[in-house]
PDB file of N, CA and C in Angstrom:
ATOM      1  N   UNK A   1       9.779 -17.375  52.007  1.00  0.00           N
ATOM      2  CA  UNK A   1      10.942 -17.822  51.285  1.00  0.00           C
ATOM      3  C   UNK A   1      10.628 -17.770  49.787  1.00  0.00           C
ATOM      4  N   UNK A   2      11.346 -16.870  48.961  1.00  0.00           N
ATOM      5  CA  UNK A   2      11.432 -17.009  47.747  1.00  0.00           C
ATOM      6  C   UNK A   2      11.935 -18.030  46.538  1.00  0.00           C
ATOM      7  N   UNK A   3      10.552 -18.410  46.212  1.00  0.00           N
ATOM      8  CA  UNK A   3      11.368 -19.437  44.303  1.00  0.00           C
ATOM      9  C   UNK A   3      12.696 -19.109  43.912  1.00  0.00           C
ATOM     10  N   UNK A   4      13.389 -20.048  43.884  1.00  0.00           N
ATOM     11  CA  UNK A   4      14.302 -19.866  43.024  1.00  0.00           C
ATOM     12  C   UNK A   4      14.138 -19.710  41.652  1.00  0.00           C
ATOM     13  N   UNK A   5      14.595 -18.769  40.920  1.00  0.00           N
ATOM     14  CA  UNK A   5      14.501 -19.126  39.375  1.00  0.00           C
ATOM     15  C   UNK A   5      15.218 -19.942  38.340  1.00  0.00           C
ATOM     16  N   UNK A   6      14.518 -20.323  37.580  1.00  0.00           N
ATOM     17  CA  UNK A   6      14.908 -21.540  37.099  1.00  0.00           C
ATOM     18  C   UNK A   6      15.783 -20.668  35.725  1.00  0.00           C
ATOM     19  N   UNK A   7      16.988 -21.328  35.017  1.00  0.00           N
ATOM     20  CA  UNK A   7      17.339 -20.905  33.972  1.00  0.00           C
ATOM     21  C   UNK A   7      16.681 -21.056  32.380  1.00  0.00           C
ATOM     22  N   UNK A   8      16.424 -19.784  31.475  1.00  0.00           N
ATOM     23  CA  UNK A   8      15.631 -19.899  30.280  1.00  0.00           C
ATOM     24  C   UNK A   8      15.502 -20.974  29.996  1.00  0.00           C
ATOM     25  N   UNK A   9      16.586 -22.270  30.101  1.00  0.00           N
ATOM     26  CA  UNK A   9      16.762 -23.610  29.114  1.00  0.00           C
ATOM     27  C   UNK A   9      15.897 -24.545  29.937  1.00  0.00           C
ATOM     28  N   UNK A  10      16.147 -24.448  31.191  1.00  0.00           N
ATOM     29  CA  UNK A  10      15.473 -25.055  32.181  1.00  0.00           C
ATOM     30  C   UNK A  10      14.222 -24.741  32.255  1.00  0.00           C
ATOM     31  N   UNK A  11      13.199 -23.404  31.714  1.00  0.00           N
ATOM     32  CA  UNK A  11      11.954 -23.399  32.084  1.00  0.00           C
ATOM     33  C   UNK A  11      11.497 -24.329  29.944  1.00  0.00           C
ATOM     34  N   UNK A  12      12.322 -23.596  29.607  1.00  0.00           N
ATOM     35  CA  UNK A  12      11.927 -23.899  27.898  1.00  0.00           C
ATOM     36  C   UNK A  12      12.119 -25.508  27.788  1.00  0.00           C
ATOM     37  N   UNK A  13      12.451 -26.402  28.838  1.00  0.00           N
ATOM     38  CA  UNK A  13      12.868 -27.568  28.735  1.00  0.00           C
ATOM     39  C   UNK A  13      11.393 -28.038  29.299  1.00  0.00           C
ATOM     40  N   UNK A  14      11.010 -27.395  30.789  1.00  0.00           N
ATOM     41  CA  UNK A  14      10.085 -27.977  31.325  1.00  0.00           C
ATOM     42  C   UNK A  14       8.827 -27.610  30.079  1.00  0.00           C
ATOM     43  N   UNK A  15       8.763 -26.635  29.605  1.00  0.00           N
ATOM     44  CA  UNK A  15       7.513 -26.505  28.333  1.00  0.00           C
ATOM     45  C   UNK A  15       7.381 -26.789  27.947  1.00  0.00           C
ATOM     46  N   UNK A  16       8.190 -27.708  27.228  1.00  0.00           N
ATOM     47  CA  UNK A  16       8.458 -28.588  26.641  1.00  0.00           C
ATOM     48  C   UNK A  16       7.790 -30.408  26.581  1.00  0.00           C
ATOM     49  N   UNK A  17       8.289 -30.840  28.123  1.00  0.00           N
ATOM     50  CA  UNK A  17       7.724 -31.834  28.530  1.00  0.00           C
ATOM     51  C   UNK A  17       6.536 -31.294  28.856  1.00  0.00           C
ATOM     52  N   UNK A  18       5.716 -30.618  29.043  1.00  0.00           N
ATOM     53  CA  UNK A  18       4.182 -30.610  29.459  1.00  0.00           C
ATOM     54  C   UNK A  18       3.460 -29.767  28.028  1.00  0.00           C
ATOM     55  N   UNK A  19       3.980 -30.023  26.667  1.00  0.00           N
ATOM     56  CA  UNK A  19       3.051 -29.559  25.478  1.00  0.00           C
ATOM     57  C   UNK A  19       3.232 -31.421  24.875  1.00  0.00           C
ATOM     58  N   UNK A  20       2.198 -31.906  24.729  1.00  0.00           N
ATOM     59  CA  UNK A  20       1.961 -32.772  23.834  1.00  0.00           C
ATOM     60  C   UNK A  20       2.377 -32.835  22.633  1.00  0.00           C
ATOM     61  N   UNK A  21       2.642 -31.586  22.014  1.00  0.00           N
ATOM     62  CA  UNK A  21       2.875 -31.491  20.541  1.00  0.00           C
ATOM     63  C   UNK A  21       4.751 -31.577  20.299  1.00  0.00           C
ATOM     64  N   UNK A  22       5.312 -31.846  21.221  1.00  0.00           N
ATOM     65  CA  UNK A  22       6.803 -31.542  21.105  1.00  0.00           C
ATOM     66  C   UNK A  22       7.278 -33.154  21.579  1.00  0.00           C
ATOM     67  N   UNK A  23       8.317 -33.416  20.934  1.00  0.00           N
ATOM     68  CA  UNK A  23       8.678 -34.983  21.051  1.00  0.00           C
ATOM     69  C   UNK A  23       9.133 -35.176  22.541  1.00  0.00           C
ATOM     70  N   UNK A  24       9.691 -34.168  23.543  1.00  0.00           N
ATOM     71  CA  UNK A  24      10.352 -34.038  25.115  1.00  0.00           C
ATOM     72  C   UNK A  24       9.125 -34.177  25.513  1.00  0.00           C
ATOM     73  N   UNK A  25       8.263 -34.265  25.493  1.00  0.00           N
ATOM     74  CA  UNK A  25       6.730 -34.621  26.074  1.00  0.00           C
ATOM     75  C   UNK A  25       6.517 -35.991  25.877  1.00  0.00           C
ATOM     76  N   UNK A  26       7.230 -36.841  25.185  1.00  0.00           N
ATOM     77  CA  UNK A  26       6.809 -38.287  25.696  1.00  0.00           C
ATOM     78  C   UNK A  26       7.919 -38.798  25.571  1.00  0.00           C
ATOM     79  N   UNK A  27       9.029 -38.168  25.158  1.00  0.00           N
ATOM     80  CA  UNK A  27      10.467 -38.525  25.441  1.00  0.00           C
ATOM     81  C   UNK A  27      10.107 -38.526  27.162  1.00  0.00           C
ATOM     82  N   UNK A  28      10.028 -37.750  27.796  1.00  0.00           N
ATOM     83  CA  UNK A  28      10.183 -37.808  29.597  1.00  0.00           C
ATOM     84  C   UNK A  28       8.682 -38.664  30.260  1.00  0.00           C
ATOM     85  N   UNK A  29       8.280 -39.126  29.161  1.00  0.00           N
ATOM     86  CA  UNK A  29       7.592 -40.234  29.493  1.00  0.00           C
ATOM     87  C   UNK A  29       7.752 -41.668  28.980  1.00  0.00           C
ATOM     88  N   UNK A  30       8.716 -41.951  28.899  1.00  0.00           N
ATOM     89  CA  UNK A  30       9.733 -43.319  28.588  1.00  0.00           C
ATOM     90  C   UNK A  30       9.466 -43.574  26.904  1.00  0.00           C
ATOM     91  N   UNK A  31       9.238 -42.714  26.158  1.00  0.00           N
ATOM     92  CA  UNK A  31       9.012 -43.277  24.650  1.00  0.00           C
ATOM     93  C   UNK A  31       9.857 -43.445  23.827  1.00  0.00           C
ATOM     94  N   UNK A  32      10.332 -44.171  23.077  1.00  0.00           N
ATOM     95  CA  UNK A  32      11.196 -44.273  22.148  1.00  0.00           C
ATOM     96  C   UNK A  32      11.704 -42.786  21.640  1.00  0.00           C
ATOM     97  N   UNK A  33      13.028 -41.978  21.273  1.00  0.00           N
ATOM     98  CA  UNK A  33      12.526 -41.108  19.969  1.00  0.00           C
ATOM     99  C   UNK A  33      12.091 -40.959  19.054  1.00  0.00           C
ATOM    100  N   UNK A  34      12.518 -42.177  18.195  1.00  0.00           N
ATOM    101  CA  UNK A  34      11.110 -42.428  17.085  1.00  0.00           C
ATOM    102  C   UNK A  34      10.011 -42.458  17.146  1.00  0.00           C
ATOM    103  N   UNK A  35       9.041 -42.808  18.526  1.00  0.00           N
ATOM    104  CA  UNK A  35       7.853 -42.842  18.360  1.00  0.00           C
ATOM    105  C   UNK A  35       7.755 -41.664  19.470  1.00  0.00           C
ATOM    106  N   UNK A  36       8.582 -40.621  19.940  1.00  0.00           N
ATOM    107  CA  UNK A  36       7.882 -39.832  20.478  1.00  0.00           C
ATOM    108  C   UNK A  36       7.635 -38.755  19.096  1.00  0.00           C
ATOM    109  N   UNK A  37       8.763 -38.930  18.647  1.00  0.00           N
ATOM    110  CA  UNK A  37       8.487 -38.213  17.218  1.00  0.00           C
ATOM    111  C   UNK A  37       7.687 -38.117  16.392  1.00  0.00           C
ATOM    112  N   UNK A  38       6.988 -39.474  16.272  1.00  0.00           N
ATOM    113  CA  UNK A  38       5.830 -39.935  15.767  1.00  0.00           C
ATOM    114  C   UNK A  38       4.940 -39.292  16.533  1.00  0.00           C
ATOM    115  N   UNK A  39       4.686 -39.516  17.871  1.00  0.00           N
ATOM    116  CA  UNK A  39       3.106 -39.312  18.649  1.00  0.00           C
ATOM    117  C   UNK A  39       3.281 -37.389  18.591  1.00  0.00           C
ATOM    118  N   UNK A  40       4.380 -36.571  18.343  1.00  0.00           N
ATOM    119  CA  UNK A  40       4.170 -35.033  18.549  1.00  0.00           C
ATOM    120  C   UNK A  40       3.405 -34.649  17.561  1.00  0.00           C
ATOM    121  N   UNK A  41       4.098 -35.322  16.455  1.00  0.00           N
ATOM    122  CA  UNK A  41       3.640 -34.703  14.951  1.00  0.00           C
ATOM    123  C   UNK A  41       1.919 -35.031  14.814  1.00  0.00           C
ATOM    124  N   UNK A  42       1.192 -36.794  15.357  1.00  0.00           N
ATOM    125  CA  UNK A  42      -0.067 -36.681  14.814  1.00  0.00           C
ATOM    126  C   UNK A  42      -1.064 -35.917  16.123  1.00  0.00           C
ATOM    127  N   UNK A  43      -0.044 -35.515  17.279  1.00  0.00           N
ATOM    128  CA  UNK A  43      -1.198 -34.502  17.858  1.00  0.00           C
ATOM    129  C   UNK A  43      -1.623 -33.200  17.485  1.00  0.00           C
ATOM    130  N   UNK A  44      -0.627 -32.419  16.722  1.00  0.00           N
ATOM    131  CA  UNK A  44      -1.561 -31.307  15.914  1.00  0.00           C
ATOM    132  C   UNK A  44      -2.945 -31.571  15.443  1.00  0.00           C
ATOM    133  N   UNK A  45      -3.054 -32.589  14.569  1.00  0.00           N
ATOM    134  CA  UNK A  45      -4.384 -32.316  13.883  1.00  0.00           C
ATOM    135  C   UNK A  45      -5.202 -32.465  14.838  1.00  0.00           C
ATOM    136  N   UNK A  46      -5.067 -33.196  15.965  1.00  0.00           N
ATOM    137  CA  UNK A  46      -5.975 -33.560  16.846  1.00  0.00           C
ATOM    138  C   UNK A  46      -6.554 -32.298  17.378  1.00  0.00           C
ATOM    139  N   UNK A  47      -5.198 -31.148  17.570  1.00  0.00           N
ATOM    140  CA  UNK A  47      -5.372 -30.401  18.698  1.00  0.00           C
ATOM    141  C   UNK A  47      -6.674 -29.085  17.732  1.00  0.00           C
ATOM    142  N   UNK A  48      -5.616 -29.207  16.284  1.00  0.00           N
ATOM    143  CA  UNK A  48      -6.584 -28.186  15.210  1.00  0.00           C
ATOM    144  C   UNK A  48      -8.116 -28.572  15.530  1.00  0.00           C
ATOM    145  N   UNK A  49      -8.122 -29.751  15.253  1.00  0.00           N
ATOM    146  CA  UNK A  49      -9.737 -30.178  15.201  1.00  0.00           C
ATOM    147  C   UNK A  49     -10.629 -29.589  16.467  1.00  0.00           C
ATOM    148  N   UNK A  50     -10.146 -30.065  17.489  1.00  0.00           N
ATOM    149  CA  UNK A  50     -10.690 -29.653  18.766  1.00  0.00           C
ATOM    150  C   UNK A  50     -10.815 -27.936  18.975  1.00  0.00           C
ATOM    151  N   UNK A  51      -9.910 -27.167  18.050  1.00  0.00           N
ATOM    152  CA  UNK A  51     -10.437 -25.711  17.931  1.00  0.00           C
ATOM    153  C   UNK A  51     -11.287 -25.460  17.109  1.00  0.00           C
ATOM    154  N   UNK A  52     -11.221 -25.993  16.243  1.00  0.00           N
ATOM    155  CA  UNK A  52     -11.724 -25.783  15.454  1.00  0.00           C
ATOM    156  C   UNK A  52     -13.884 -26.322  14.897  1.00  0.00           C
ATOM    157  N   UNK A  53     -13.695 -27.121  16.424  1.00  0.00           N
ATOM    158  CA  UNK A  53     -15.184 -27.876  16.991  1.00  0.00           C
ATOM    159  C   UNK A  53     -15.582 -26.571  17.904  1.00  0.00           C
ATOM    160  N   UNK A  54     -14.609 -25.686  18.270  1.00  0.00           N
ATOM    161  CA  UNK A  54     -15.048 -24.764  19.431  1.00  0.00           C
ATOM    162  C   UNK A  54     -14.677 -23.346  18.623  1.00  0.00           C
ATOM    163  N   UNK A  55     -15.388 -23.340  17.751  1.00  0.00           N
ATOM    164  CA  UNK A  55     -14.922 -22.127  16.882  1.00  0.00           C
ATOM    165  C   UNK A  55     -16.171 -22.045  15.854  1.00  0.00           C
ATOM    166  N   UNK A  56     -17.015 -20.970  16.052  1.00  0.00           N
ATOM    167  CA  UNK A  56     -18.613 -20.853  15.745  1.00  0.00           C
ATOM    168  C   UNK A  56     -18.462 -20.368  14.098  1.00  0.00           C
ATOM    169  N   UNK A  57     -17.046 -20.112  13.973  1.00  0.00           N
ATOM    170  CA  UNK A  57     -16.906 -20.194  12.449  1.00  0.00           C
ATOM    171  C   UNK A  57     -16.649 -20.586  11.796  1.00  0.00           C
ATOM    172  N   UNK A  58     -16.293 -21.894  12.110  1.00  0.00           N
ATOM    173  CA  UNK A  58     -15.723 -23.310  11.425  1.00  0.00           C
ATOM    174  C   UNK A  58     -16.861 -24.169  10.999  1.00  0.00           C
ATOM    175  N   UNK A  59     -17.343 -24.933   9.678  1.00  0.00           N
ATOM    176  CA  UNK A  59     -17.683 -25.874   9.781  1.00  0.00           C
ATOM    177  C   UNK A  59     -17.703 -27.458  10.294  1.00  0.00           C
ATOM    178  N   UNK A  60     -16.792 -27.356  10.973  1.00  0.00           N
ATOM    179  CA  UNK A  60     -16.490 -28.468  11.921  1.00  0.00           C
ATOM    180  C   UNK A  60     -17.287 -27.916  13.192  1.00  0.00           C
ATOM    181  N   UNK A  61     -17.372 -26.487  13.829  1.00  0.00           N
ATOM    182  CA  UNK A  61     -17.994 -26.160  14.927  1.00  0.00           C
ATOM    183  C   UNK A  61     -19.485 -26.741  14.831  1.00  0.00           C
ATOM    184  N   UNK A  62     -19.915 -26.686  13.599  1.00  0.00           N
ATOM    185  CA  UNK A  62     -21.226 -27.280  13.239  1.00  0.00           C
ATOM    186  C   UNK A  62     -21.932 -28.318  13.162  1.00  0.00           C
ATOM    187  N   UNK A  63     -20.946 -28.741  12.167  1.00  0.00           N
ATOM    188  CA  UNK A  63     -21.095 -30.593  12.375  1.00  0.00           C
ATOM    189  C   UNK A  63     -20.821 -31.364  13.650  1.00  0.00           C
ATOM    190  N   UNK A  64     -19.921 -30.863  14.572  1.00  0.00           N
ATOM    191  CA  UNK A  64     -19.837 -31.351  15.628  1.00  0.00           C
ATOM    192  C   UNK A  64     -21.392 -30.805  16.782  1.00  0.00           C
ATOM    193  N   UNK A  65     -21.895 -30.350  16.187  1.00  0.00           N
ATOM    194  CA  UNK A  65     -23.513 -29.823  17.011  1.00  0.00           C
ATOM    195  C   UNK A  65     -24.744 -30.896  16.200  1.00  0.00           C
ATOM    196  N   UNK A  66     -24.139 -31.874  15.139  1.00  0.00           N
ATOM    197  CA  UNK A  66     -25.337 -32.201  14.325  1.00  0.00           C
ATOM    198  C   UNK A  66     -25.861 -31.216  13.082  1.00  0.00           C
ATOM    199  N   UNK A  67     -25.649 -29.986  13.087  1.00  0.00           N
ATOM    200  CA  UNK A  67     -25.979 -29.355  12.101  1.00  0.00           C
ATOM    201  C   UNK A  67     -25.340 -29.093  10.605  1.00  0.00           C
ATOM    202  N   UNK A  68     -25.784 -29.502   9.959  1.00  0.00           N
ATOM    203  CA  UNK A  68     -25.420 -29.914   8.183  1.00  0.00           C
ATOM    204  C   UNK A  68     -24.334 -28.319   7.610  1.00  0.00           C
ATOM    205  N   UNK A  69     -24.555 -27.311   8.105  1.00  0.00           N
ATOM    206  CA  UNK A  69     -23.470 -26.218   7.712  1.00  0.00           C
ATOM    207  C   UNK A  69     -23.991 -25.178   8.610  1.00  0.00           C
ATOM    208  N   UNK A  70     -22.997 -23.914   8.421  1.00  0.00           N
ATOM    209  CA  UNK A  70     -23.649 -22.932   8.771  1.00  0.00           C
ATOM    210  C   UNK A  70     -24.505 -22.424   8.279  1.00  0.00           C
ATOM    211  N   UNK A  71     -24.892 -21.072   8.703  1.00  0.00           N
ATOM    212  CA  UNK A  71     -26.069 -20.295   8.064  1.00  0.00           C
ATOM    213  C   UNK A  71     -24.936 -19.194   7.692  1.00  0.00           C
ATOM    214  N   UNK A  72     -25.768 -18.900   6.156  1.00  0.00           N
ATOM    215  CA  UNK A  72     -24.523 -18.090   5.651  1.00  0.00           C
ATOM    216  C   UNK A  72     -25.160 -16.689   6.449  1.00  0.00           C
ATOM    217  N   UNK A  73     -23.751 -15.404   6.133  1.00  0.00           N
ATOM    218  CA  UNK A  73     -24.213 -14.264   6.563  1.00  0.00           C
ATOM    219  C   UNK A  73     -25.534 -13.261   5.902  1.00  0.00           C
ATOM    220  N   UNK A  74     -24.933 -13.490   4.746  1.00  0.00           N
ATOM    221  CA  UNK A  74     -26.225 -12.661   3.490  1.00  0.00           C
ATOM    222  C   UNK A  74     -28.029 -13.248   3.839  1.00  0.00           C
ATOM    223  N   UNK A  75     -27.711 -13.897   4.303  1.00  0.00           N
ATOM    224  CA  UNK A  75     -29.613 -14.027   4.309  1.00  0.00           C
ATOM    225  C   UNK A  75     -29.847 -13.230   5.955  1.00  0.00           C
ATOM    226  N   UNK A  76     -28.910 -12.943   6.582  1.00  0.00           N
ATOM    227  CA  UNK A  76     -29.082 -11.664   7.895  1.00  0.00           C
ATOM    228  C   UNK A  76     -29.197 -10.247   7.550  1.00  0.00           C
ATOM    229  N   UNK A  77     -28.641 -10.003   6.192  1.00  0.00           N
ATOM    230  CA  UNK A  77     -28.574  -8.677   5.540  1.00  0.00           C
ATOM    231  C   UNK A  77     -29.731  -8.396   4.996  1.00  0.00           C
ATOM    232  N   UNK A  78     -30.194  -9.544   3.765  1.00  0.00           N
ATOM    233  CA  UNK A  78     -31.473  -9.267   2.967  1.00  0.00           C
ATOM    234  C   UNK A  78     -32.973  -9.401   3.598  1.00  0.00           C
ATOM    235  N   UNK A  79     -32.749  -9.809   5.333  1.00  0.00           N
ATOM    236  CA  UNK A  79     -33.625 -10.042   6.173  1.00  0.00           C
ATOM    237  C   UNK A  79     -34.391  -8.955   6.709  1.00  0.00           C
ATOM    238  N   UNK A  80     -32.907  -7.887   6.464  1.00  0.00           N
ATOM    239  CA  UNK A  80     -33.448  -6.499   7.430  1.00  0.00           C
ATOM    240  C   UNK A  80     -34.118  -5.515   6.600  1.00  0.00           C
ATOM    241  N   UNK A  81     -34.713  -4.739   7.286  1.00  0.00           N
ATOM    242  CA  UNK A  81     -36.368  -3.956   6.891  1.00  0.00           C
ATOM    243  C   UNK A  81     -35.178  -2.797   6.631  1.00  0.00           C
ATOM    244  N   UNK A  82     -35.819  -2.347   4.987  1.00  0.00           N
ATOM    245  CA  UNK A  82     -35.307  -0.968   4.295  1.00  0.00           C
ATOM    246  C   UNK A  82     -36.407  -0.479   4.553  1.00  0.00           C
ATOM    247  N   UNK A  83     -35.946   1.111   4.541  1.00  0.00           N
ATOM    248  CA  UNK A  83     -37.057   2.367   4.668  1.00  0.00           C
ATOM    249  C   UNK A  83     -36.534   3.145   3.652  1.00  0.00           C
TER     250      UNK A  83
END
């Protein structure tokens, strides 16, 4: 037996409630609109940060390992053997 398909508004509705970052995501979890409005907007930075901890080119990828910065690229260049 085949899924029914759901209509564009109806799937863009459900995407809606299951992204954290959109106010219908805690609107359909009983929140005020004002404060779902509130809680969409301060999960971006949250979500930036967390890429940005998993991103080997970020200084946040670093500091989140304990390590004080990266290693820049130029000391990999002036490392290598000229002939």
């Amino acid at each position: 037996m085949a899924k029914k398909s759901l209509s564009k508004h109806a799937r863009d509705n459900r995407a809606n409630q299951l992204n954290p970052a959109h106010p219908a995501y805690h609107r359909s979890r009983g929140v005020s609109a004002e404060l779902a409005e509130s809680l969409a907007t301060h999960v971006q930075p949250a979500l930036d940060n967390h890429a940005n901890q998993l991103n080997p080119n970020s200084d946040a990828y670093q500091a989140s390992r304990g390590m004080s910065r990266r290693p820049s690229s130029s000391s990999n260049a002036s490392s290598a053997k000229s002939e």
